[in-house]
Protein backbone atom coordinates (compact mmCIF):
# COMPACT_ATOMS: atom_id res chain seq x y z
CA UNK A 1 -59.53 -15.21 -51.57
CA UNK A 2 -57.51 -12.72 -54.06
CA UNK A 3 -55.40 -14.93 -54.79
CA UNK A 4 -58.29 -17.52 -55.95
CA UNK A 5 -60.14 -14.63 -58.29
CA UNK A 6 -56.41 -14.31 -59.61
CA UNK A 7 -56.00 -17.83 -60.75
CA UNK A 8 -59.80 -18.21 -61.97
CA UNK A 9 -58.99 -14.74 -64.28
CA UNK A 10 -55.82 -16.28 -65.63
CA UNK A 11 -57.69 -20.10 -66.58
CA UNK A 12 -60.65 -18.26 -67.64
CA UNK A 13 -58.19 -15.66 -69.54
CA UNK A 14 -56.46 -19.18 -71.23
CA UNK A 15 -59.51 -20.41 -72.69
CA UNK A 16 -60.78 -17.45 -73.97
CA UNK A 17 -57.49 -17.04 -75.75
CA UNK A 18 -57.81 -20.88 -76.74
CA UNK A 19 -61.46 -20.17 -77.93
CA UNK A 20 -59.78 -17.57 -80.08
CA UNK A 21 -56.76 -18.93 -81.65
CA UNK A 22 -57.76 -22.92 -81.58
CA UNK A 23 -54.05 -23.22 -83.12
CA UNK A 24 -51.68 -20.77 -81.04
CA UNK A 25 -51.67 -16.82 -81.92
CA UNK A 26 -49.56 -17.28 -84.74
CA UNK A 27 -51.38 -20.34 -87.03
CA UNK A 28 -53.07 -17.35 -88.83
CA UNK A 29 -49.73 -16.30 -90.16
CA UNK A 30 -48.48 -19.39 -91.12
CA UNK A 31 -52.21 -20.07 -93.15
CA UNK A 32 -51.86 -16.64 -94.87
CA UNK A 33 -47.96 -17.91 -96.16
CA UNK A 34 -49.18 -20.68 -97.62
CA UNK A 35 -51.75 -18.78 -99.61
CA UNK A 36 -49.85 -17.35 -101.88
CA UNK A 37 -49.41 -19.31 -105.34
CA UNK A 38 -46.05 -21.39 -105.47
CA UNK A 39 -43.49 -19.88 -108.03
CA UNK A 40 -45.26 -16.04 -107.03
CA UNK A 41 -43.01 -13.71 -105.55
CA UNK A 42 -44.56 -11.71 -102.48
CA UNK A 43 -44.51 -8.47 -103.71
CA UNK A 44 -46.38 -8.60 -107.14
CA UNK A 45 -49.88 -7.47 -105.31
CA UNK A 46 -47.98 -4.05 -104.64
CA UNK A 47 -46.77 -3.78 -107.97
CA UNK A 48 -50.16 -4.24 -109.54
CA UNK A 49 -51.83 -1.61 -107.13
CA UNK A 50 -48.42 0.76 -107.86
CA UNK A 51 -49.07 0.49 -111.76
CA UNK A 52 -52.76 1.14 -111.30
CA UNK A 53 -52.25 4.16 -109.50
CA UNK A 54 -49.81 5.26 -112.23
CA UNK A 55 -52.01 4.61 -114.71
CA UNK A 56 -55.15 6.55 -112.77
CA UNK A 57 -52.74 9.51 -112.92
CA UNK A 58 -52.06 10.07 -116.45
CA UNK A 59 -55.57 9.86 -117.01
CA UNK A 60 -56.59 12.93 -114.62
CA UNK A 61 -53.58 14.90 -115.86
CA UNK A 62 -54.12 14.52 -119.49
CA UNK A 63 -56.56 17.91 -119.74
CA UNK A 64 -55.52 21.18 -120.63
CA UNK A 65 -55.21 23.65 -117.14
CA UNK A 66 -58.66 25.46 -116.08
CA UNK A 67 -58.39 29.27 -115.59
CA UNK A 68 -59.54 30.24 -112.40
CA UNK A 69 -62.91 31.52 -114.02
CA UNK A 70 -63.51 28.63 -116.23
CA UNK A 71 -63.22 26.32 -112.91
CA UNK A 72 -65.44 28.26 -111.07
CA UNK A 73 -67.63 28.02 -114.15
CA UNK A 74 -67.58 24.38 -113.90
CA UNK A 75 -68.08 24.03 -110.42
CA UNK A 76 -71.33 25.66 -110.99
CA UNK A 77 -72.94 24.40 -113.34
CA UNK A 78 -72.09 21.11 -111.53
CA UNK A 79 -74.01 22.22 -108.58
CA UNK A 80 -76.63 23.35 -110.50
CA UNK A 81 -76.61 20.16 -112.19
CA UNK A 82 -77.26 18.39 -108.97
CA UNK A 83 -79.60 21.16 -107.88
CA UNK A 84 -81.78 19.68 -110.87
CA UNK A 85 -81.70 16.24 -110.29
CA UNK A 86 -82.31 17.02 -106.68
CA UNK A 87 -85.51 19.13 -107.39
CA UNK A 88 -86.71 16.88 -110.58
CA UNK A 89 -86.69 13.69 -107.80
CA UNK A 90 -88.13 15.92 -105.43
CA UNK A 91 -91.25 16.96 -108.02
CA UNK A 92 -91.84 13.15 -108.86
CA UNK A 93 -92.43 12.68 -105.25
CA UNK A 94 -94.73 15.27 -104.59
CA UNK A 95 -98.08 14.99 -103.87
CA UNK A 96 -99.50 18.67 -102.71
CA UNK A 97 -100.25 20.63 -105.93
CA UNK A 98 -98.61 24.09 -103.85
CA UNK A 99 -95.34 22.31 -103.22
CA UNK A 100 -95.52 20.64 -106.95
CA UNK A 101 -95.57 24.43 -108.60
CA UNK A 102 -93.12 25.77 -106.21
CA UNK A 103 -90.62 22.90 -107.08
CA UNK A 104 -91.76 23.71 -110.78
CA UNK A 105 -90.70 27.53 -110.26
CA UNK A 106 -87.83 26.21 -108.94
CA UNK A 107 -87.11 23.99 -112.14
CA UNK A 108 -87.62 26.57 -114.28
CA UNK A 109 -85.30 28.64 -112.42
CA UNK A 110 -82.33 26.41 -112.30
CA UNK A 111 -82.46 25.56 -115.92
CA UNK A 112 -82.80 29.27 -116.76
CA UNK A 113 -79.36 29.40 -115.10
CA UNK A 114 -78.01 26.61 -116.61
CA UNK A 115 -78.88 28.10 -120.24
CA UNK A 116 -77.00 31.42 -119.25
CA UNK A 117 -73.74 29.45 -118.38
C-alpha cells in the first residue's frame, strides 16, 4: 500500500510540474534569450543603471559640507515642517471646536518655532 501512495505522489508530482512548466523547466530561459533586440549586446541594461547611479551621485555631492550645528538645524526645521503639515491636515479634519483650538495652539506654536530658526 506504501508503495502505491509512492507512485500516485510521483504522477501527481509530474503533472503538477507539467501544469507548471507546459514546455520543460527551462522554456522560460530560452523565451527570455530571445527577448533581447538582435544586434544588442547583453550587458547594456547594466550599463544604463551603472551611469544612472553615477549620475545620481554627483548630484547629492555637489553641496558645500553642513557643520554639525547647521545639520542639526536642518533636521529640525524639517521635522517641524512635517509637524505643520501634520497638524494643518489634522485641523481641516476636525470637527469638535476644543480639539480645533488645541490643534490651533498647536499651530501657532510650531510656526513660532519655525520663525526663531
Amino acid at each position: 500500500m506504501l508503495a502505491n501512495m509512492h507512485l500516485g505522489h510521483n504522477s501527481l508530482m509530474a503533472q503538477l510540474v507539467t501544469a507548471i512548466w507546459p514546455l520543460g523547466p527551462r522554456a522560460g530561459s530560452v523565451r527570455l534569450r530571445n527577448c533581447y533586440a538582435p544586434g544588442m549586446a547583453r550587458g547594456w541594461e547594466s550599463r544604463s543603471i551603472e551611469s544612472q547611479q553615477d549620475d545620481a551621485g554627483r548630484k547629492t555631492g555637489g553641496g558645500p559640507a553642513l557643520t554639525p550645528e547647521e545639520r542639526a538645524r536642518h533636521q529640525q526645521k524639517a521635522g517641524l515642517q512635517l509637524a505643520l503639515a501634520e497638524t494643518q491636515a489634522q485641523l481641516s479634519a476636525a470637527c469638535r471646536p476644543p480639539h480645533r483650538e488645541m490643534l490651533k495652539l498647536r499651530l501657532d506654536a510650531i510656526q513660532a518655532q519655525l520663525e526663531d530658526l
